[in-house]
N, C-alpha and C. Protein backbone atom coordinates (compact mmCIF):
# COMPACT_ATOMS: atom_id res chain seq x y z
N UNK A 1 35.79 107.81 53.23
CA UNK A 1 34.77 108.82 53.47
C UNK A 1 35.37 110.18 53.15
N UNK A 2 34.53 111.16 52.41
CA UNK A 2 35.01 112.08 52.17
C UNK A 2 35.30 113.23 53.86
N UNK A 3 36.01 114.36 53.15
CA UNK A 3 36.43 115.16 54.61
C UNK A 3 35.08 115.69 55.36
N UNK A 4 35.59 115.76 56.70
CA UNK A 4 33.94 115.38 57.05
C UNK A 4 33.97 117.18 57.44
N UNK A 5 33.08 118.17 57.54
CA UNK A 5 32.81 119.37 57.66
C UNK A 5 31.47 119.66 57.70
N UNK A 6 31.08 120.47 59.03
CA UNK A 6 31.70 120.96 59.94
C UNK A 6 31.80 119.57 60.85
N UNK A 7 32.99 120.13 61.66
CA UNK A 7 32.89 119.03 62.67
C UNK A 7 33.09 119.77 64.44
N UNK A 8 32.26 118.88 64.78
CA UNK A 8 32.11 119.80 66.49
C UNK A 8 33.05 118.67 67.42
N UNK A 9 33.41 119.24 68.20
CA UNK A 9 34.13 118.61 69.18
C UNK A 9 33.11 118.71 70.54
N UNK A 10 32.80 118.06 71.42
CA UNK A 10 31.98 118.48 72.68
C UNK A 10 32.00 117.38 73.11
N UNK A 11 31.55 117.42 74.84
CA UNK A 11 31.53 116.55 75.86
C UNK A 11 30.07 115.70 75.34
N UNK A 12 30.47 114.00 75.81
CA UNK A 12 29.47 113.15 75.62
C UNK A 12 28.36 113.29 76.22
N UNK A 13 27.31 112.93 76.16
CA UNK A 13 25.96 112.64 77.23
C UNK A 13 25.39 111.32 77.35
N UNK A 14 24.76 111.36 77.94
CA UNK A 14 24.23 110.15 78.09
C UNK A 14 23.71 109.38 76.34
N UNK A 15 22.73 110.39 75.89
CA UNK A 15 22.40 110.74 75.22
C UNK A 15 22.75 109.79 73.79
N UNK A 16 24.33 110.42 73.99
CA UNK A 16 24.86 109.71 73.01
C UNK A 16 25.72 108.53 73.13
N UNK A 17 25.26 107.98 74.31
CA UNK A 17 25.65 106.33 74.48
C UNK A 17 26.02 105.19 72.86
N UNK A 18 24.47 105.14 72.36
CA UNK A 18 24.38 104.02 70.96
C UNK A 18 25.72 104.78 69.91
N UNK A 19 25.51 105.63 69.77
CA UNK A 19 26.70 106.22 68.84
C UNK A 19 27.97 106.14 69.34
N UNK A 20 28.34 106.19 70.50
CA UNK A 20 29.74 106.04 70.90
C UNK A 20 29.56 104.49 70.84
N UNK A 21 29.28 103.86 71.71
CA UNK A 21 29.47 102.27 71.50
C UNK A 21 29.41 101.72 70.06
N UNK A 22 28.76 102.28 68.78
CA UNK A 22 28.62 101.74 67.54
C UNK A 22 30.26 102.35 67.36
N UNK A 23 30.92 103.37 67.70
CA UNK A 23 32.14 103.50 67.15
C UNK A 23 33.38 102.72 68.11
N UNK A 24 33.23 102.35 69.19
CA UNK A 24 33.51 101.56 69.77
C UNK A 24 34.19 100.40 69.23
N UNK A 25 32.62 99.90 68.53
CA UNK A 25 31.98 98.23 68.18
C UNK A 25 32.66 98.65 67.05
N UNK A 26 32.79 99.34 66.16
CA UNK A 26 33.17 99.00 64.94
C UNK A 26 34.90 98.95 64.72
N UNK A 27 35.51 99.72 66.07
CA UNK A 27 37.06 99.35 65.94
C UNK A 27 37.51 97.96 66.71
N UNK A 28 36.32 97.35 67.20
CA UNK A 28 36.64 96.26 68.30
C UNK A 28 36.54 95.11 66.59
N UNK A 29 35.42 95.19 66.34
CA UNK A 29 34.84 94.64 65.14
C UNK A 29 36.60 93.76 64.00
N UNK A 30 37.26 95.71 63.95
CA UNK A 30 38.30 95.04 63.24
C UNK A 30 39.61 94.01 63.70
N UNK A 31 39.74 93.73 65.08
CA UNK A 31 39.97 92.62 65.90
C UNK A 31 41.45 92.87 65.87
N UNK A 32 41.75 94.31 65.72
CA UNK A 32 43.50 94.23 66.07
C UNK A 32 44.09 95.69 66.55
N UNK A 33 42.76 96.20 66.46
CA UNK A 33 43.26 97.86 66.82
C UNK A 33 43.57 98.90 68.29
N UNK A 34 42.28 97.57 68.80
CA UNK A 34 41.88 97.76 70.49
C UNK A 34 42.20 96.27 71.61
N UNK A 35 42.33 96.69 72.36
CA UNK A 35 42.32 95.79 73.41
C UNK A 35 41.31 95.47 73.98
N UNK A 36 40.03 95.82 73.40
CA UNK A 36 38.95 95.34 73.86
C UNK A 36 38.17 94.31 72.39
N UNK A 37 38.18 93.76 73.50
CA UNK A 37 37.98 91.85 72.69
C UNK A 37 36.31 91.51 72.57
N UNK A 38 35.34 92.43 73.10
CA UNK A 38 33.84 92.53 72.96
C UNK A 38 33.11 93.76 72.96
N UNK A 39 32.31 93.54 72.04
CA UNK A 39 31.57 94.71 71.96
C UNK A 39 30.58 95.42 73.19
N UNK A 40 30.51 96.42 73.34
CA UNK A 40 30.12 97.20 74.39
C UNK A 40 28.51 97.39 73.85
N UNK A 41 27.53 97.31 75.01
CA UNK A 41 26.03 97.42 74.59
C UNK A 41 25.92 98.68 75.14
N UNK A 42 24.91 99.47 74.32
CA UNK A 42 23.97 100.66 74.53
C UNK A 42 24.30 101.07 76.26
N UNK A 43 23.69 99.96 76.71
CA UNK A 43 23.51 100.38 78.53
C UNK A 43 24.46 100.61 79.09
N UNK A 44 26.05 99.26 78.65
CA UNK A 44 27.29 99.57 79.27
C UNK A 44 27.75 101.41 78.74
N UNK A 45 27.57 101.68 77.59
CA UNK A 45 28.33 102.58 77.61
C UNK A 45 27.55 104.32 78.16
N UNK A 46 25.94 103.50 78.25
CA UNK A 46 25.43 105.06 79.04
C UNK A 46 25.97 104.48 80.85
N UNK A 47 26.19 103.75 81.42
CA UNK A 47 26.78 103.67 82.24
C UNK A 47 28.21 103.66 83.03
N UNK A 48 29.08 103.96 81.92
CA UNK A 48 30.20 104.56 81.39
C UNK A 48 30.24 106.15 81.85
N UNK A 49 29.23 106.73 80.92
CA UNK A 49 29.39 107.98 80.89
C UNK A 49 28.65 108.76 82.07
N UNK A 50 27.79 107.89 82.19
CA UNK A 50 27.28 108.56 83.89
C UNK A 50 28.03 108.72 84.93
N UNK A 51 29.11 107.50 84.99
CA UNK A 51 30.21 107.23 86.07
C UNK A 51 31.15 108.10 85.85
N UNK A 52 31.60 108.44 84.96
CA UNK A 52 32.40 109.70 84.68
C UNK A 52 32.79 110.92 86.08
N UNK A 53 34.11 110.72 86.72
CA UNK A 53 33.77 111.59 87.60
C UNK A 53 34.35 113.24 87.32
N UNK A 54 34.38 114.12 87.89
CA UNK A 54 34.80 115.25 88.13
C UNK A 54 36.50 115.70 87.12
N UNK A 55 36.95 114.95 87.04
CA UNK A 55 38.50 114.97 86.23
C UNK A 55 38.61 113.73 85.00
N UNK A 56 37.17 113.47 84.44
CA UNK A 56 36.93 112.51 83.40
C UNK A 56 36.47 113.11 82.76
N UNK A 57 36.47 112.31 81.24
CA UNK A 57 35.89 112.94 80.09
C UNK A 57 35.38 112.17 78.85
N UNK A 58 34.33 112.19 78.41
CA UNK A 58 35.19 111.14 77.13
C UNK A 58 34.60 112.54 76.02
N UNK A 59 35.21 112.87 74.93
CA UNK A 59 35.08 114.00 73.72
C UNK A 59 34.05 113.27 72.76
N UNK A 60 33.73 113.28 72.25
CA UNK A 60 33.10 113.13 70.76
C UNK A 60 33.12 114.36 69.93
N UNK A 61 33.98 113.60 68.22
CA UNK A 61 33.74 114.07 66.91
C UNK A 61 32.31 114.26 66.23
N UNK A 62 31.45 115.24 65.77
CA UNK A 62 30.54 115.04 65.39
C UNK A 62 30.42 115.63 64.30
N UNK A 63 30.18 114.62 62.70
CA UNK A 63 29.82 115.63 61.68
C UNK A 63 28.33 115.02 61.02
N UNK A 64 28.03 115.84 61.05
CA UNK A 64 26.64 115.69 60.09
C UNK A 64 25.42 114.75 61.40
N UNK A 65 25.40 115.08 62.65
CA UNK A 65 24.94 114.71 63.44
C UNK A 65 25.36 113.10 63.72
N UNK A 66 26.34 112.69 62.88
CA UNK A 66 27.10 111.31 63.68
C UNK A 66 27.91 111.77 64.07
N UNK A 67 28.36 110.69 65.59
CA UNK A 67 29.46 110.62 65.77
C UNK A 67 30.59 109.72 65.05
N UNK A 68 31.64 110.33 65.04
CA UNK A 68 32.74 109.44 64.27
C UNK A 68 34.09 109.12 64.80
N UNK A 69 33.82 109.29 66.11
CA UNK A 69 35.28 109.58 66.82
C UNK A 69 35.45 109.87 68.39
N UNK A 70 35.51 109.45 69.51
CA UNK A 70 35.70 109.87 70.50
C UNK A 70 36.84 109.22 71.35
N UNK A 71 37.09 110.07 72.40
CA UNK A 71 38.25 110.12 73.14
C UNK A 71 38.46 110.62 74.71
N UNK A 72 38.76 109.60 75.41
CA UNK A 72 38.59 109.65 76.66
C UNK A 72 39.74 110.03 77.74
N UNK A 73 39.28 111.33 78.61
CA UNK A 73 40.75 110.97 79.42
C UNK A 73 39.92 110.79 80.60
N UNK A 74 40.85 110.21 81.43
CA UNK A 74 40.33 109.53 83.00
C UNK A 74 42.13 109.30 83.82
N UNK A 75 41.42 109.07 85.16
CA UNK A 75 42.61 108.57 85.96
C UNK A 75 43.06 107.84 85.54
N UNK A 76 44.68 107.76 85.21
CA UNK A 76 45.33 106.83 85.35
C UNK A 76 45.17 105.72 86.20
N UNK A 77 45.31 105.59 87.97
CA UNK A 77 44.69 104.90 88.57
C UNK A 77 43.71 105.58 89.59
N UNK A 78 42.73 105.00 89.82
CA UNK A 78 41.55 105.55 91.17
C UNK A 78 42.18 105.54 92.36
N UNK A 79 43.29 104.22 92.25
CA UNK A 79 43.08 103.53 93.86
C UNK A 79 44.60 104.09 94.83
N UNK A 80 45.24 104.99 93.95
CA UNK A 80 46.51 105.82 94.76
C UNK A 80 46.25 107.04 94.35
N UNK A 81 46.72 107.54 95.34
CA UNK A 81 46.29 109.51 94.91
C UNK A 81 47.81 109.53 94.23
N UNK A 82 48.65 109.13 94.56
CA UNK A 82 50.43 109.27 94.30
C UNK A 82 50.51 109.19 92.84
N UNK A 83 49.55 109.29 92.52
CA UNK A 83 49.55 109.31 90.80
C UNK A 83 48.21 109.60 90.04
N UNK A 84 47.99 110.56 91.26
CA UNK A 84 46.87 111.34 90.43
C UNK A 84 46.63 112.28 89.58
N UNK A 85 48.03 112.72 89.18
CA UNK A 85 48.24 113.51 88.72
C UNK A 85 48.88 113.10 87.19
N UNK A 86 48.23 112.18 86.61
CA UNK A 86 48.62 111.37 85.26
C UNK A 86 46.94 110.89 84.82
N UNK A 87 47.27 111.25 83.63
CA UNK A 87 46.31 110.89 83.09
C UNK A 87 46.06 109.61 82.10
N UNK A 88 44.89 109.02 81.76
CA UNK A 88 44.58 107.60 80.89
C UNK A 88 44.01 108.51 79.97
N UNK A 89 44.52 108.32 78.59
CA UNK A 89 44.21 108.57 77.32
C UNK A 89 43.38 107.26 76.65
N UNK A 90 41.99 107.59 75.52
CA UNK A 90 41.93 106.76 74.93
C UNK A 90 41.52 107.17 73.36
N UNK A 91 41.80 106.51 72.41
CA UNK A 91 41.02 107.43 71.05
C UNK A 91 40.62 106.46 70.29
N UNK A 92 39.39 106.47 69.30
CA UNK A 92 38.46 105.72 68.60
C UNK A 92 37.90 106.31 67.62
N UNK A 93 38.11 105.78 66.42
CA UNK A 93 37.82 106.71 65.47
C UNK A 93 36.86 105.37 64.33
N UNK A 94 35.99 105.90 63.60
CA UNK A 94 35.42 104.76 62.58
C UNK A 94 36.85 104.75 61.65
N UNK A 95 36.93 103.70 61.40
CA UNK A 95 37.79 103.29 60.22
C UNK A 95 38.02 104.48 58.90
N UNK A 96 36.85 104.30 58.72
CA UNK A 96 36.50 104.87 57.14
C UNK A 96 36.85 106.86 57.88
N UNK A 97 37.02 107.18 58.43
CA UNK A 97 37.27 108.56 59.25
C UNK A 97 38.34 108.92 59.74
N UNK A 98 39.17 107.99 59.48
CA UNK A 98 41.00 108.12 60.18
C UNK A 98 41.61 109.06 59.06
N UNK A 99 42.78 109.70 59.41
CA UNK A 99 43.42 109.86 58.91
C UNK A 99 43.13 111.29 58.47
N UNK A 100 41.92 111.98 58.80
CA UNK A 100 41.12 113.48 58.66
C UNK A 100 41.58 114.35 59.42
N UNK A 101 42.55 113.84 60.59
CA UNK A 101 43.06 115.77 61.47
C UNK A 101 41.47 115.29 62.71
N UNK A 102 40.91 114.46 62.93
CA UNK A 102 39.65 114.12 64.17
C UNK A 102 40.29 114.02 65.51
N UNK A 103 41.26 113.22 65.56
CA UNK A 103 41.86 112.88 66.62
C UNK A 103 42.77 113.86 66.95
N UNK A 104 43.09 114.90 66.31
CA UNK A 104 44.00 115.90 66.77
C UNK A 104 43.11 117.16 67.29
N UNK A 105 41.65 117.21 66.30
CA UNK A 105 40.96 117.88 67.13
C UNK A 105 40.44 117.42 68.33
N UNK A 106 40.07 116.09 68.43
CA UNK A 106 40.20 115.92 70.13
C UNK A 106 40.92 115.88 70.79
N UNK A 107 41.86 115.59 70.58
CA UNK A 107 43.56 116.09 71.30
C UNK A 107 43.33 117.48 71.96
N UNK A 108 43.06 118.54 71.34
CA UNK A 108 42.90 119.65 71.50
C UNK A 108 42.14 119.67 72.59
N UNK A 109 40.93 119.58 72.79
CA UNK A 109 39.67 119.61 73.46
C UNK A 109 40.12 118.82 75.14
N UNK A 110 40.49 117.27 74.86
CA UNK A 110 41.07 116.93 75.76
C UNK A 110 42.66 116.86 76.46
N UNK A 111 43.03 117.80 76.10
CA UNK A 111 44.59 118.27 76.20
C UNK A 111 43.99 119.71 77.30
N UNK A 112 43.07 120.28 76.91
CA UNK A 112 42.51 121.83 76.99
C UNK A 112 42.26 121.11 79.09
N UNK A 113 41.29 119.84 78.76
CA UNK A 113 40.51 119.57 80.07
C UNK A 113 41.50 119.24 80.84
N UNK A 114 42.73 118.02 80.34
CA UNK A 114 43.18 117.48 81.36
C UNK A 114 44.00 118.67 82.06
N UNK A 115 44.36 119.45 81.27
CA UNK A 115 45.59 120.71 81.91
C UNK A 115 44.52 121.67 83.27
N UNK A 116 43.07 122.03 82.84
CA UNK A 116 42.27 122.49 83.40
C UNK A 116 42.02 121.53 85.00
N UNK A 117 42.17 120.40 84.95
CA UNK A 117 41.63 118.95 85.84
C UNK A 117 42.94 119.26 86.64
N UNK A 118 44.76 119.88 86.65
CA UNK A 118 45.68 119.35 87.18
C UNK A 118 46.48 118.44 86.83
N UNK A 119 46.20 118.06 85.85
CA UNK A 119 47.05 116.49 85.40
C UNK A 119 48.80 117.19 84.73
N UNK A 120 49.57 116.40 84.86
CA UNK A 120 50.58 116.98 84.61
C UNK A 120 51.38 115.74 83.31
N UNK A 121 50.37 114.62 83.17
CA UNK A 121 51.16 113.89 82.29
C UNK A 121 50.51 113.34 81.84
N UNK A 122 50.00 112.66 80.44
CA UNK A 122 49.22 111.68 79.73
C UNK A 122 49.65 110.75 79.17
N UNK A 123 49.47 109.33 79.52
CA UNK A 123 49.59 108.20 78.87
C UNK A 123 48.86 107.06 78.14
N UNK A 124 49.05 106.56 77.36
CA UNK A 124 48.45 105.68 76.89
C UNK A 124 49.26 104.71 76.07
N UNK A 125 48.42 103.69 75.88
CA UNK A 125 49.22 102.35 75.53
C UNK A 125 48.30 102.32 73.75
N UNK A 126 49.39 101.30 72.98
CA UNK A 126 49.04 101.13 71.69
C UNK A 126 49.85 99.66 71.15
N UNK A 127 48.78 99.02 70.56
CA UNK A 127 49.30 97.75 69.73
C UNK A 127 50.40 98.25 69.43
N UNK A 128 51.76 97.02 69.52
CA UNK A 128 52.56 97.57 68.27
C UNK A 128 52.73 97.61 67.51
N UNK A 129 51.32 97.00 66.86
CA UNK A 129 51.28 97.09 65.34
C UNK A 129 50.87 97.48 64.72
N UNK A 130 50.08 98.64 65.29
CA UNK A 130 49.38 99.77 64.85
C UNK A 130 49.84 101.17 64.48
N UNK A 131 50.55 100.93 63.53
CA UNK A 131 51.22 102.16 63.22
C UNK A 131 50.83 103.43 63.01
N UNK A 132 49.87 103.40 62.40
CA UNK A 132 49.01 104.46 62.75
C UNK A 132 48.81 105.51 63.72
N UNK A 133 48.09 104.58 64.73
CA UNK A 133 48.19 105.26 65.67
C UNK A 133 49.03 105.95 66.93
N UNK A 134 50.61 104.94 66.37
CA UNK A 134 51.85 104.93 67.13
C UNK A 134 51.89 106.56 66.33
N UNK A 135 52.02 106.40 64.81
CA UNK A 135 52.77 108.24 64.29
C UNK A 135 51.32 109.04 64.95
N UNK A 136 50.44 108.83 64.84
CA UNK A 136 49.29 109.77 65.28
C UNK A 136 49.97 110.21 67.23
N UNK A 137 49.94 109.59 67.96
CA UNK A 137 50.60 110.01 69.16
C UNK A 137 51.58 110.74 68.97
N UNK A 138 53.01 110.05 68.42
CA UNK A 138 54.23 110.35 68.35
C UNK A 138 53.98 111.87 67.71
N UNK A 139 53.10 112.24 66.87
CA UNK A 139 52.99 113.35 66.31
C UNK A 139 52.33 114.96 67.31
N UNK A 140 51.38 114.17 68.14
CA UNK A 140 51.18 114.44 69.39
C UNK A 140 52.14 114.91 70.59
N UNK A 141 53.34 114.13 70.53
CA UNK A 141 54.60 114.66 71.80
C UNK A 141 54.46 113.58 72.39
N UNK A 142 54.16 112.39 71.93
CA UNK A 142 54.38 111.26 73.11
C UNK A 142 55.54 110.23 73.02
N UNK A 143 56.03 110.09 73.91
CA UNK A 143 57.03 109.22 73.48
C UNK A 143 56.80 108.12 73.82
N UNK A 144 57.70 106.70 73.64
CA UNK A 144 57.68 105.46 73.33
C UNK A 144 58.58 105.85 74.75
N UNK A 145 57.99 104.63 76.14
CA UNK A 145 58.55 104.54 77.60
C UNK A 145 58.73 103.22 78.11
N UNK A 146 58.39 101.95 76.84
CA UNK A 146 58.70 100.76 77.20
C UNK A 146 57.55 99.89 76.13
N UNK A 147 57.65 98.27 76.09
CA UNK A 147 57.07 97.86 75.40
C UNK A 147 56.58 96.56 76.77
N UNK A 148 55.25 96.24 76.84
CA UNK A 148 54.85 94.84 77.51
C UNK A 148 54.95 93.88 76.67
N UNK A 149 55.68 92.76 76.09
CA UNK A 149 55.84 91.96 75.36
C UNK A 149 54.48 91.03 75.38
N UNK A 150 53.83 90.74 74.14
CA UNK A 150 52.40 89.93 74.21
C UNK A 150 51.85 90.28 75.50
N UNK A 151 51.50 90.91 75.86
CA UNK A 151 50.42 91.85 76.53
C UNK A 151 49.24 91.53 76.16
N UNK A 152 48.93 92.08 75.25
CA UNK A 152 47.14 91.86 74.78
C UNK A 152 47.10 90.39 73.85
N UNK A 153 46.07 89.76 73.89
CA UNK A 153 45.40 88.20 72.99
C UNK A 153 44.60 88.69 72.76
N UNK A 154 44.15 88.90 71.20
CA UNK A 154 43.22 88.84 70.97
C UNK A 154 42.84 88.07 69.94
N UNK A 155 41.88 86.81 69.53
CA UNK A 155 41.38 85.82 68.81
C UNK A 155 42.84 84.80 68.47
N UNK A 156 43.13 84.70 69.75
CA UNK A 156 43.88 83.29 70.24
C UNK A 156 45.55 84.04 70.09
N UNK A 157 45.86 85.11 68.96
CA UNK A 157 47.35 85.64 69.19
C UNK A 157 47.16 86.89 69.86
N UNK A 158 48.93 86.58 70.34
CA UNK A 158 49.12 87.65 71.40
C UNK A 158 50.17 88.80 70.44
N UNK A 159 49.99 89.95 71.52
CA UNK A 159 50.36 91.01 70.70
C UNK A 159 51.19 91.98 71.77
N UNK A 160 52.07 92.93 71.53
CA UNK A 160 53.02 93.56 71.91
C UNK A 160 52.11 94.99 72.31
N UNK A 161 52.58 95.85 73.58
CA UNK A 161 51.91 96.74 73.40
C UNK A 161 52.88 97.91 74.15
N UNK A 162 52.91 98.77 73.46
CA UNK A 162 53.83 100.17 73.31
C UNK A 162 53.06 101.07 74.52
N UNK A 163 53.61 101.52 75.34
CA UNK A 163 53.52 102.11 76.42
C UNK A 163 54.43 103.70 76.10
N UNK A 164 53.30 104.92 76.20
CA UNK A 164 53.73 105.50 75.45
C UNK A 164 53.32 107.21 76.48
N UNK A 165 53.87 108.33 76.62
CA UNK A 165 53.42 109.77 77.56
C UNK A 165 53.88 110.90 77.24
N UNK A 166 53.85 111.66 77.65
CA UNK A 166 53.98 113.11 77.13
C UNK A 166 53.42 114.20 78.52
N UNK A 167 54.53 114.79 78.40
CA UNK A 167 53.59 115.87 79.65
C UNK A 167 52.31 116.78 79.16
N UNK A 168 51.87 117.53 80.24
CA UNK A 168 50.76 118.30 79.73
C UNK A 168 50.80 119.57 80.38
């Protein structure tokens, strides 16, 4: 896809549930990028974004009135405050849209919130065989903090997954 311009960065809505889940669905689709092993429907993901609380977010890329890209930060965990102060990173981009500088503009946007929210650290996990997105972080300030050996299965093989943070 050619470079996509202009492109807006802004908070999701309900609104735009079908478009985030179609970008979702289409990195789940390629069956090695995500750890999510089924596609997400319309309803799950406006119910997603409704639940969203007070120190959540998810971003969306938008050019030419699609979305092409979004990115979520949230608690690390809900269920201890003793680490509330870390954040869950997530990023999703259409295939055909990688590799454009998208994910660094949401970086931006959600780098801007989590620091605004209190969070003092962001993590997230990545296939390890996704190189991509390992230099896309690493390029980011995150470092490599351990590996879960076959961690994720997805369509019967198992896969390694890079555990990876950066302060904020």
């Amino acid at each position: 896809m050619e470079r996509l311009t202009p492109l807006i960065i802004r908070r999701a809505t309900v609104a735009d549930a079908s478009q985030v889940a179609a970008v979702l669905n289409a990195v789940i689709a390629e069956g090695r990028y995500t750890l999510f092993d089924k596609p997400f429907s319309d309803a799950e993901e406006e119910a997603f974004i409704t639940s969203l609380g007070d120190r959540a977010v998810l971003h969306v890329a938008v050019a030419n009135e699609l979305i092409v890209g979004v990115q979520c930060v949230d608690r690390f965990a809900s269920y201890a405050h003793s680490v509330s102060h870390i954040a869950h990173i997530g990023t999703w981009l259409l295939p055909e849209c990688r590799g454009q500088g998208i994910g660094k503009r949401l970086w931006a946007e959600s780098l801007a919130f989590a620091r605004h929210c209190g969070y003092r650290k962001a993590l997230i996990s990545v296939l390890a065989h996704n190189a991509q997105a390992l230099r896309f972080y690493r390029s980011l300030g995150f470092t490599d903090i351990g590996v879960a050996r076959e961690h994720v299965q997805l369509n019967g093989t198992f896969y390694d997954e890079i555990f990876m943070e950066r302060a904020i």
